[in-house]
Protein backbone atom coordinates (compact mmCIF):
# COMPACT_ATOMS: atom_id res chain seq x y z
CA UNK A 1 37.59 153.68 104.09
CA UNK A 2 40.62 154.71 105.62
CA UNK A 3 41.09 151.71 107.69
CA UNK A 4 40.49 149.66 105.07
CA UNK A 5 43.15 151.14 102.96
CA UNK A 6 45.58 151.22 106.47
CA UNK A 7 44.62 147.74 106.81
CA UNK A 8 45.09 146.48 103.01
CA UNK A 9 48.83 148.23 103.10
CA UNK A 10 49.63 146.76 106.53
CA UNK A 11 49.07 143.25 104.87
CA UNK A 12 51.12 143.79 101.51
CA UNK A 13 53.81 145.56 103.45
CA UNK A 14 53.53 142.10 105.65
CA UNK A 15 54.01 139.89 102.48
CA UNK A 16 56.92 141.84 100.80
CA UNK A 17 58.60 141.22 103.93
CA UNK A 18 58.07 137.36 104.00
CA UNK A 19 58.73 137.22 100.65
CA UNK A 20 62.74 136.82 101.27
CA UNK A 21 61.84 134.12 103.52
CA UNK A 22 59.65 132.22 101.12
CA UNK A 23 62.66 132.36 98.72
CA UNK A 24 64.95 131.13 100.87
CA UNK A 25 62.87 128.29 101.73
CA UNK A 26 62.07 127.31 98.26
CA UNK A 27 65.66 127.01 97.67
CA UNK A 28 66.79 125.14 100.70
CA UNK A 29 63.81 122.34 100.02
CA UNK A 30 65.03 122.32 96.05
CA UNK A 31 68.88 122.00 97.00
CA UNK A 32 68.30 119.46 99.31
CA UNK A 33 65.99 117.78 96.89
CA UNK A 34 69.40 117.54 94.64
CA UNK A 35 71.29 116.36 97.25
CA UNK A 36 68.80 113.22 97.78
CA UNK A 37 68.99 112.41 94.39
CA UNK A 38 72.47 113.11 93.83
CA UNK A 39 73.01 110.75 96.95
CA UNK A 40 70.19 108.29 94.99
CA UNK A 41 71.83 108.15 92.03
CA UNK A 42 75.45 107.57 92.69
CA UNK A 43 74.27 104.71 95.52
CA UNK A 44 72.56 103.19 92.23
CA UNK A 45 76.06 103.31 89.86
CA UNK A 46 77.97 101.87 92.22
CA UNK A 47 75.46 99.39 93.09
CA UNK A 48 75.13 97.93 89.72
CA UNK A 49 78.77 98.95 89.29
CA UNK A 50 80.18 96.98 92.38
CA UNK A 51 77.90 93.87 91.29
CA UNK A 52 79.33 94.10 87.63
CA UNK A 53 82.82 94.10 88.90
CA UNK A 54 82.28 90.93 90.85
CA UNK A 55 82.95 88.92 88.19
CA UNK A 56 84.55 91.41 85.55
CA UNK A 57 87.60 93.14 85.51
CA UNK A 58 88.02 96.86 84.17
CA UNK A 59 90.66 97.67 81.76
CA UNK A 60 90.38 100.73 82.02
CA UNK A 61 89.90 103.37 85.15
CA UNK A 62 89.29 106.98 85.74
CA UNK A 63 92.96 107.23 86.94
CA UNK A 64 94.07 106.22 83.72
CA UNK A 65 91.80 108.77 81.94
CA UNK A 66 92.80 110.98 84.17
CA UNK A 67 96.40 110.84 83.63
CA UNK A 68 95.85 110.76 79.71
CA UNK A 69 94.12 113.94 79.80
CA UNK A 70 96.36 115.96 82.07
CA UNK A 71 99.93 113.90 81.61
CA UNK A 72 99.46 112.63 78.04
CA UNK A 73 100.16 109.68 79.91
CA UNK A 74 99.82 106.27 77.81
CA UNK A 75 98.77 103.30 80.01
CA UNK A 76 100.34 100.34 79.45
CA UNK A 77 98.18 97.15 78.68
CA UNK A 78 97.01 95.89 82.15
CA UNK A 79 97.88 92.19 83.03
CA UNK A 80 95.17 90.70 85.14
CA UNK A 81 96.50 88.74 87.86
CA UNK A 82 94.17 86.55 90.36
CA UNK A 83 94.66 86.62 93.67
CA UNK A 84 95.31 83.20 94.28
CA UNK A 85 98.39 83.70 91.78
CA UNK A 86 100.29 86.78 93.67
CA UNK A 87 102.40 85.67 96.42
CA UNK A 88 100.69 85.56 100.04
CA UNK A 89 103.64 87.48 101.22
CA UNK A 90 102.81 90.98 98.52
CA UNK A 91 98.97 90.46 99.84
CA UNK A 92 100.72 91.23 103.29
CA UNK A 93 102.89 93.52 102.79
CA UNK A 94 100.17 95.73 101.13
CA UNK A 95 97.86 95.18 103.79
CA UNK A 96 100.26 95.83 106.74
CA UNK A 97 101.67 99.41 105.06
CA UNK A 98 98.45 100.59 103.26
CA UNK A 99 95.01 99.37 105.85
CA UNK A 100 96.19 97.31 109.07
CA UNK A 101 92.89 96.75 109.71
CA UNK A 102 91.65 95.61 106.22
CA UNK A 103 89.94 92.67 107.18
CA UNK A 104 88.08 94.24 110.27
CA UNK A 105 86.47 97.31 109.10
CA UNK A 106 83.32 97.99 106.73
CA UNK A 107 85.33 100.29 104.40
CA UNK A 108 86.17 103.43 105.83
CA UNK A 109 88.80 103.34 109.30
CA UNK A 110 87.06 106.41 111.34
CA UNK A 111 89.99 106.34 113.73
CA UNK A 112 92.53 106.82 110.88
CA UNK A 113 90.37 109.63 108.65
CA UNK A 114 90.56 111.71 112.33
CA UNK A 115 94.44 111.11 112.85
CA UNK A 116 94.83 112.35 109.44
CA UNK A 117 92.80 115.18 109.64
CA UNK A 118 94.33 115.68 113.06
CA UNK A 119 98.46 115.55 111.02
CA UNK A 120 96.43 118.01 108.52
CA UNK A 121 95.74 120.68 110.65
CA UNK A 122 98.45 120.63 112.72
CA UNK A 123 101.03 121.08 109.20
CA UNK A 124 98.52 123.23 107.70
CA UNK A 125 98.04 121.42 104.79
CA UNK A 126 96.30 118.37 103.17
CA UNK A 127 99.30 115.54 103.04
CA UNK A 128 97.65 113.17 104.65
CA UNK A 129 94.47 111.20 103.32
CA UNK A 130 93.38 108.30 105.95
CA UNK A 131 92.47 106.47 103.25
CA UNK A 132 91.65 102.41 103.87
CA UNK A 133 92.29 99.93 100.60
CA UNK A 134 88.67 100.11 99.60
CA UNK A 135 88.90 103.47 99.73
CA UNK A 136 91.86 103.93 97.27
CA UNK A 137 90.47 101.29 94.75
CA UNK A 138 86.96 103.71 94.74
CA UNK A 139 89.27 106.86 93.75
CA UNK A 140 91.10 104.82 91.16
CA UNK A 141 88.08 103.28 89.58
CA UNK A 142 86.01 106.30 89.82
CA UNK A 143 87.66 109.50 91.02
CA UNK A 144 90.23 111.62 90.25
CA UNK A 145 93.56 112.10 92.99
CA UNK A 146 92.93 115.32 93.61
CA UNK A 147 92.87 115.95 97.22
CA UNK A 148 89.64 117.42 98.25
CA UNK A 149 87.49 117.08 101.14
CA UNK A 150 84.23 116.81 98.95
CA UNK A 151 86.04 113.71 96.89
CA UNK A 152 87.05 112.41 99.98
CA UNK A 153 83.24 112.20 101.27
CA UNK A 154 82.16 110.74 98.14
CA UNK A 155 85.58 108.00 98.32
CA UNK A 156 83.86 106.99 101.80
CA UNK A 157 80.84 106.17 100.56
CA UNK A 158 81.43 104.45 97.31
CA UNK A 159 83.98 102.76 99.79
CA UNK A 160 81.56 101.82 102.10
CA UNK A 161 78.57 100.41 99.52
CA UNK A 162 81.63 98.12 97.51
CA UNK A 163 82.48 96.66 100.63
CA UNK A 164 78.97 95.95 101.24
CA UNK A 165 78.52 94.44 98.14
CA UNK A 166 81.80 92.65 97.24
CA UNK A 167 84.03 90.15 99.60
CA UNK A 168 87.33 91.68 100.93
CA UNK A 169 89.86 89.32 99.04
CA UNK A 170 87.98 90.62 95.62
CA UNK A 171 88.69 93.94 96.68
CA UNK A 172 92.26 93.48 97.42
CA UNK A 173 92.05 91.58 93.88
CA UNK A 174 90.89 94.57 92.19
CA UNK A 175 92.97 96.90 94.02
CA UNK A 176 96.76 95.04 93.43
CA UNK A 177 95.66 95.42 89.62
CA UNK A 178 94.11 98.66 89.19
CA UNK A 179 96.46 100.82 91.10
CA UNK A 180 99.39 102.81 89.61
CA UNK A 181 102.77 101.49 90.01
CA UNK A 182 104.63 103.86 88.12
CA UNK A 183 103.97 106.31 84.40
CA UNK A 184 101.11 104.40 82.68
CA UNK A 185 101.99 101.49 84.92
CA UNK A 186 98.93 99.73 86.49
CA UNK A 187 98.89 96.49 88.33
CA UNK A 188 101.00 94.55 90.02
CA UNK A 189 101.50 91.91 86.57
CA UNK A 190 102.57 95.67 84.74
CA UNK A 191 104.58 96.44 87.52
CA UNK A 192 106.59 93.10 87.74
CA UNK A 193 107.09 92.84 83.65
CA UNK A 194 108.32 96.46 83.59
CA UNK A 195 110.56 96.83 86.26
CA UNK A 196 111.86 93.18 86.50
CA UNK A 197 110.93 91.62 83.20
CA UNK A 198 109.13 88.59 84.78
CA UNK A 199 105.53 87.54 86.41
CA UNK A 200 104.59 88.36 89.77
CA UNK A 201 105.01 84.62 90.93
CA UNK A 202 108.32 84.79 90.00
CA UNK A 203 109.56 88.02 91.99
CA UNK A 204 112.15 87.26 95.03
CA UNK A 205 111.04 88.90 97.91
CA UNK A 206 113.24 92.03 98.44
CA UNK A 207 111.73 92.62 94.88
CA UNK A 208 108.60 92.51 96.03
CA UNK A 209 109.13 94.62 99.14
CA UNK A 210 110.18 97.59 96.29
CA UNK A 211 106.99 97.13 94.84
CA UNK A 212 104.93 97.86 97.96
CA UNK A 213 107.16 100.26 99.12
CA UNK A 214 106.52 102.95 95.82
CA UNK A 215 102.60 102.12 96.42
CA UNK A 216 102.34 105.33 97.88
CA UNK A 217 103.83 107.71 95.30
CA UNK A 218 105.15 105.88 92.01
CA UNK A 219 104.84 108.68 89.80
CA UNK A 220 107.98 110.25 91.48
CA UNK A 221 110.07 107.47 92.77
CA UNK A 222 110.59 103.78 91.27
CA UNK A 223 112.17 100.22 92.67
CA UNK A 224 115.88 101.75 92.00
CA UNK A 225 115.47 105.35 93.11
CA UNK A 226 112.76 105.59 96.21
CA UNK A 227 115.37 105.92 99.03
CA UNK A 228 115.61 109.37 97.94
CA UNK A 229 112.63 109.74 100.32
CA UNK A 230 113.07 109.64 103.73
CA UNK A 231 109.56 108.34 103.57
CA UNK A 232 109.79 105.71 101.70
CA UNK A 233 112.71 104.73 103.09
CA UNK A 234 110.58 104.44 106.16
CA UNK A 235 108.31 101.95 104.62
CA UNK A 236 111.28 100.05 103.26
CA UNK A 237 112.74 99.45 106.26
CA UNK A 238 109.47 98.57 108.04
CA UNK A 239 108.87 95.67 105.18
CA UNK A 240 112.73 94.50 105.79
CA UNK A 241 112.03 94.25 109.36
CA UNK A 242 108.80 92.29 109.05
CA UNK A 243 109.66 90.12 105.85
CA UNK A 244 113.53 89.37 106.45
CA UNK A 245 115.18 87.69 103.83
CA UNK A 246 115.26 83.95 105.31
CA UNK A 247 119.39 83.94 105.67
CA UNK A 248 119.76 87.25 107.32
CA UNK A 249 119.76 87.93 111.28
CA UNK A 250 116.49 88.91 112.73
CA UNK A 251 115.83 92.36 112.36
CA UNK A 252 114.35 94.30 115.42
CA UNK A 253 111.03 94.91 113.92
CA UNK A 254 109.20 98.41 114.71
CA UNK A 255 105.57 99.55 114.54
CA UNK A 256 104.44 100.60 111.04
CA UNK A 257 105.70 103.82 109.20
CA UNK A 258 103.56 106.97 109.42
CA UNK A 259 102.85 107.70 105.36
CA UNK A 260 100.44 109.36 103.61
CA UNK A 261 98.49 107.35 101.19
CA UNK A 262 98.79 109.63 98.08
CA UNK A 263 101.49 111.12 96.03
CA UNK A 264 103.12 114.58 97.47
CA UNK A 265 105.85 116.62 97.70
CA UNK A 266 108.60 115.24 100.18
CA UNK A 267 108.74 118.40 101.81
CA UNK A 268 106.45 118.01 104.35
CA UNK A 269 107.82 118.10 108.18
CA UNK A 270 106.23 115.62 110.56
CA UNK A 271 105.29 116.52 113.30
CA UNK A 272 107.66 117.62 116.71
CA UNK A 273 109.95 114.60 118.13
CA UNK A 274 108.56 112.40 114.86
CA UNK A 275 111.94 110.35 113.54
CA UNK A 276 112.30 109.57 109.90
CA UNK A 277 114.30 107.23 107.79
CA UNK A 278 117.32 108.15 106.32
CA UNK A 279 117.17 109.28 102.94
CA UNK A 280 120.39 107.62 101.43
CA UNK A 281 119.56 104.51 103.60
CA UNK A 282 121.54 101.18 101.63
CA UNK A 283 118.98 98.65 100.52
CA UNK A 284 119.66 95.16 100.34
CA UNK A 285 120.15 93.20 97.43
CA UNK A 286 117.64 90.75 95.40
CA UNK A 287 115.97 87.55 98.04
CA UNK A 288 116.26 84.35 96.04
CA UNK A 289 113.00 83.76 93.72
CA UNK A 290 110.28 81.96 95.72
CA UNK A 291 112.09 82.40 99.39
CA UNK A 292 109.98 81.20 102.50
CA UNK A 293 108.45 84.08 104.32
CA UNK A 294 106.62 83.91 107.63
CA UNK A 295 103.40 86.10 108.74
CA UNK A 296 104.68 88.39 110.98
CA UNK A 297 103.17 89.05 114.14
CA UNK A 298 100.14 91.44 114.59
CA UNK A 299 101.18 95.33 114.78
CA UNK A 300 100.13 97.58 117.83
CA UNK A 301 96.41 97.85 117.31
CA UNK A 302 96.54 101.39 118.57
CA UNK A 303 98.46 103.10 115.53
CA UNK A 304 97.53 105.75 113.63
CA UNK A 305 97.56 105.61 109.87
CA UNK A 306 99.38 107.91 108.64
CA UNK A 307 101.76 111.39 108.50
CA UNK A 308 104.06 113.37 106.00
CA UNK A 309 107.87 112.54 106.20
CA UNK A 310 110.49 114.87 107.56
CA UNK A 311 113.08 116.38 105.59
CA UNK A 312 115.44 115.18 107.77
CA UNK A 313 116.03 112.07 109.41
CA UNK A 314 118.20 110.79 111.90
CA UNK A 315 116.96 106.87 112.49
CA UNK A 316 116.71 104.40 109.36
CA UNK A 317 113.93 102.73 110.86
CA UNK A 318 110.22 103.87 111.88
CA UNK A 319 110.65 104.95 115.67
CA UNK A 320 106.84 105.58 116.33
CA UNK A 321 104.08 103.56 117.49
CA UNK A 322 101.76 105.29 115.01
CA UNK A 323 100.39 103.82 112.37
């Protein structure tokens, strides 16, 4: 009888102590359960939502809500442009400052999401995204721009599923009229009525090398006033090297400007021996309307994307060979 009793307590003493472990389990199979579906589900809304955008085109984004809610901001009426109607030269410039390799990757640019992590940790701070074209039309369409690593996964793979589903030059399409281009400004047919009071066709081309250049953070800076950054002063003076006006001397072009590919404080220090713009750099006057621009040649195909700007500068032209 004693045994028995020895032997009944040795086995509930046993399952108290697996107990924990049975928990535990339990809970890793249901969390990973969520995950699955959480994974399922948003491959399905972006499925149907990157086949409905294929032929439709949103009014309205989660930036926009986004910036309603926390700005009060009031968005402008969007004016649809096709692609076929903005000038070959903007489709460039965007491309050559915002995702070199647009046309050669599935999405999401591995090499440039580990440079910028790479500029991250070395500054100690998230300035720097990585983040390719189809990437940036995801957060605008369906994210918010707050800078988090967990948003960042979920821009990669809503990134990675559109450009499964829809052709590049509808993605571009998408992206040159959803993005922001200044306080309730979205699109580059807002952009060109507000700031010059005339269609995108009709832009001269120094005009439209303003417009790129504020891509990367129009909330702060505009067309007249962005050469207060020595950053974007950087990207300015990459665009006049590439696209010269068709009178002026040859410029001595450089690789593409190290930027970061969200709006942030222009306090950031690159990294050692990294050159900047100068701040109070003089920017040319209007090109002619409908000037004669050449492709440029290819960039170095070895750039990194991206990195903060200096407060200081001592060159007014990107000095790097990173991208």
């Amino acid at each position: 009888m004693h045994a028995r009793f020895s032997l009944t307590a040795s086995l509930r003493t046993l399952k108290e102590v697996a107990r924990p472990g049975r928990v535990a389990g339990r809970f890793a199979r249901g969390l990973a359960g969520l995950v699955i579906i959480g994974h399922a589900a948003l491959f399905v809304v972006i499925l149907l939502s990157s086949l409905i955008l294929l032929k439709w085109n949103p009014p309205v984004t989660a930036l926009m809500v986004y910036r309603a809610v926390t700005g009060g901001q009031r968005a402008q009426p969007v004016r649809f442009v096709p692609l076929r109607q903005i000038p070959r030269v903007a489709r460039l410039m965007t491309i050559r400052l915002e995702d070199y390799h647009f046309y050669q990757h599935h999405g999401v640019d591995l090499g440039a999401l580990r440079e910028a992590w790479q500029v991250n940790s070395s500054i100690g701070r998230t300035a720097v995204g990585g983040s390719t074209i189809p990437m940036q039309l995801a957060r605008n369409l369906f994210l918010t721009p707050r800078k988090t690593y967990f948003r960042k996964y979920v821009e990669s793979l809503i990134a990675l599923e559109m450009d499964t589903v829809m052709p590049k030059d509808r993605i571009l399409e998408l992206y040159l009229n959803c993005i922001e281009w200044g306080r309730g400004i979205y699109g580059i047919g807002a952009a060109s009525s507000y700031y010059y009071k005339v269609g995108v066709g009709a832009l001269g081309l120094d005009e439209l090398r303003r417009l790129v250049t504020i891509i990367t953070n129009p909330v702060r800076y505009n067309v007249q006033t962005f050469y207060r950054s020595a950053q974007m002063a950087q990207r300015y003076a990459f665009l006049e090297s590439r696209f010269p006006d068709p009178t002026s001397e040859p410029a001595d072009t450089g690789p593409v400007a190290l930027i970061p590919d969200a709006p942030g404080p222009d306090t950031v220090a690159g990294p050692p021996g990294q050159p900047a713009a100068v701040p109070g750099a003089t920017v040319p006057s209007r090109a002619a309307p409908g000037a004669v621009v050449t492709e440029p040649a290819p960039a170095p195909r070895d750039v990194p994307r991206a990195v903060p700007e200096a407060k200081t500068s001592t060159q007014s032209a990107p000095a790097t060979t990173q991208r």
